[in-house]
C-alpha atoms as a PDB file:
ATOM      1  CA  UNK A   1      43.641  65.972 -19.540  1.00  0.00           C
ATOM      2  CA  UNK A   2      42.135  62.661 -20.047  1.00  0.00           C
ATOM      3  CA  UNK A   3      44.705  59.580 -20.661  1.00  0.00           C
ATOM      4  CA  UNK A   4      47.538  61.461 -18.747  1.00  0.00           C
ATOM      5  CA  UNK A   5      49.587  60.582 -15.545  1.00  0.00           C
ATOM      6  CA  UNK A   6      48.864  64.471 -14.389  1.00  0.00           C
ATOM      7  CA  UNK A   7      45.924  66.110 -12.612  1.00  0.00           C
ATOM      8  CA  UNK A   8      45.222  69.791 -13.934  1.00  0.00           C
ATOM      9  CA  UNK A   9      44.044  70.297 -10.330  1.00  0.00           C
ATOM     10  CA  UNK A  10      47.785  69.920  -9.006  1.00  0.00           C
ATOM     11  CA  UNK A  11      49.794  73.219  -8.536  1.00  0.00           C
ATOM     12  CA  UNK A  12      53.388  72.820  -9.477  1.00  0.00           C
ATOM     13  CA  UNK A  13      54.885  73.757  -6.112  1.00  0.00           C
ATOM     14  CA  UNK A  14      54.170  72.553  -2.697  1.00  0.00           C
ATOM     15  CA  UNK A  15      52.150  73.528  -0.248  1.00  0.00           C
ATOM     16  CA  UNK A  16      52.393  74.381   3.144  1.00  0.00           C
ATOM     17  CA  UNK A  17      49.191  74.250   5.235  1.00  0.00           C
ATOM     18  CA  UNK A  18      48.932  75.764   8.577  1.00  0.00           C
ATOM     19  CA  UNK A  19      45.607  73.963  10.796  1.00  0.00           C
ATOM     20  CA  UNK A  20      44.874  76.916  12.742  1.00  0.00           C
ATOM     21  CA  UNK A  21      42.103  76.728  15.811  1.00  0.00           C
ATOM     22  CA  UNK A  22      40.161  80.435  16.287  1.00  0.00           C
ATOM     23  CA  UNK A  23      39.932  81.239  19.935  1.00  0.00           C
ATOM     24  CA  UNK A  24      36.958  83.111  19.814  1.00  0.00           C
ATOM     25  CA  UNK A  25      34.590  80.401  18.123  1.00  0.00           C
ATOM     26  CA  UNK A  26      36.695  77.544  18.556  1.00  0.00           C
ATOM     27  CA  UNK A  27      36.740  77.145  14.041  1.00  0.00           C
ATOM     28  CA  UNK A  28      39.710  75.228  12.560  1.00  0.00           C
ATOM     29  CA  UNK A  29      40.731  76.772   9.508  1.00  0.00           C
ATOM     30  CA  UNK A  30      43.546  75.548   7.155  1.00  0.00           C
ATOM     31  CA  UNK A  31      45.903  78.591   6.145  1.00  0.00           C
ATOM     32  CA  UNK A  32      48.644  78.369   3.190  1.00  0.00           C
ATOM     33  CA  UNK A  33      51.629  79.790   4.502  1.00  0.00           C
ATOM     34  CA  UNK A  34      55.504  79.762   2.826  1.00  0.00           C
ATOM     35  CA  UNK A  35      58.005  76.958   3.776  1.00  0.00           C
ATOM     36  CA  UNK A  36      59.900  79.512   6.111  1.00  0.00           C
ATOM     37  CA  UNK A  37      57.009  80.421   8.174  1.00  0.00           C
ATOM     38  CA  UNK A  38      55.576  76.751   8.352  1.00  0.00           C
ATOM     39  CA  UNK A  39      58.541  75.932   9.968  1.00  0.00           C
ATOM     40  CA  UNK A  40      59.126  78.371  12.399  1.00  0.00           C
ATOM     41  CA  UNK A  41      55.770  77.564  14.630  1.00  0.00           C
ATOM     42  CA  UNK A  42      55.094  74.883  16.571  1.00  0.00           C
ATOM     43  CA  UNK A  43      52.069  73.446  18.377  1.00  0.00           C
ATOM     44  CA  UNK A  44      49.881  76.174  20.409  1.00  0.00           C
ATOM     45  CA  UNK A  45      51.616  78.534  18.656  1.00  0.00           C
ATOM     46  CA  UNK A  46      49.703  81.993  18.396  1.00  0.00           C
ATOM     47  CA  UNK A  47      49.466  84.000  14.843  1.00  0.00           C
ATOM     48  CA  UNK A  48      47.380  86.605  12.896  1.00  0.00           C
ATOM     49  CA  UNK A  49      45.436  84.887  10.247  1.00  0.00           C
ATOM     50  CA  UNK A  50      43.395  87.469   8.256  1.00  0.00           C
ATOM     51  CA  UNK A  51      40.709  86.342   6.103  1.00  0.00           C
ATOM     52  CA  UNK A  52      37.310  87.163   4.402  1.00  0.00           C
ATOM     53  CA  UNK A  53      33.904  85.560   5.325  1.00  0.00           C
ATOM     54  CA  UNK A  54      30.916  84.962   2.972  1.00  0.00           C
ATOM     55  CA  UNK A  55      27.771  86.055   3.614  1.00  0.00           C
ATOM     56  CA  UNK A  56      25.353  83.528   3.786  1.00  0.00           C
ATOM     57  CA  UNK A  57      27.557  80.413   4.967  1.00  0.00           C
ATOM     58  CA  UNK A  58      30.305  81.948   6.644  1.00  0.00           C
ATOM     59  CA  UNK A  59      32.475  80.140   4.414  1.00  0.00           C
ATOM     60  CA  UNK A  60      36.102  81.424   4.621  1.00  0.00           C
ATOM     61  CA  UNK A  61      37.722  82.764   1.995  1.00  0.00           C
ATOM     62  CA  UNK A  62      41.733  84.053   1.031  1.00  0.00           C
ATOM     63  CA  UNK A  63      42.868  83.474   4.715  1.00  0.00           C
ATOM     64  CA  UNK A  64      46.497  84.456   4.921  1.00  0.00           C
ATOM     65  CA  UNK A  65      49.170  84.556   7.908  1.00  0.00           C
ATOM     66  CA  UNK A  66      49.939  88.236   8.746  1.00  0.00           C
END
């Protein structure tokens, strides 16, 4: 949308990002989570992320709070 005040890349809603450290490799990760759950952890806080991994780069992919 050229000549606008508005990125198409924004969502319409905000987001809350969880920066979660895995303990088996020691990865940081960021996870979306809802407003209610980003505010009920706190710092060295333990959760279930589940998520998918690609192939070739180990990229990770839909990672979600359980």
């Amino acid at each position: 949308m050229r000549g606008t005040g508005r990125d198409p890349r924004a969502l319409s809603h905000e987001q809350w990002i969880v920066k979660v450290r895995m303990l088996g490799n020691g990865r940081r990760i960021q996870v979306p989570a809802d407003q209610s759950k980003w505010e009920k952890l706190r710092e060295n806080d333990r959760v279930k992320v589940s998520y998918r991994r690609g192939k070739y780069t180990g990229t990770v992919w839909a990672a979600e709070i359980e």
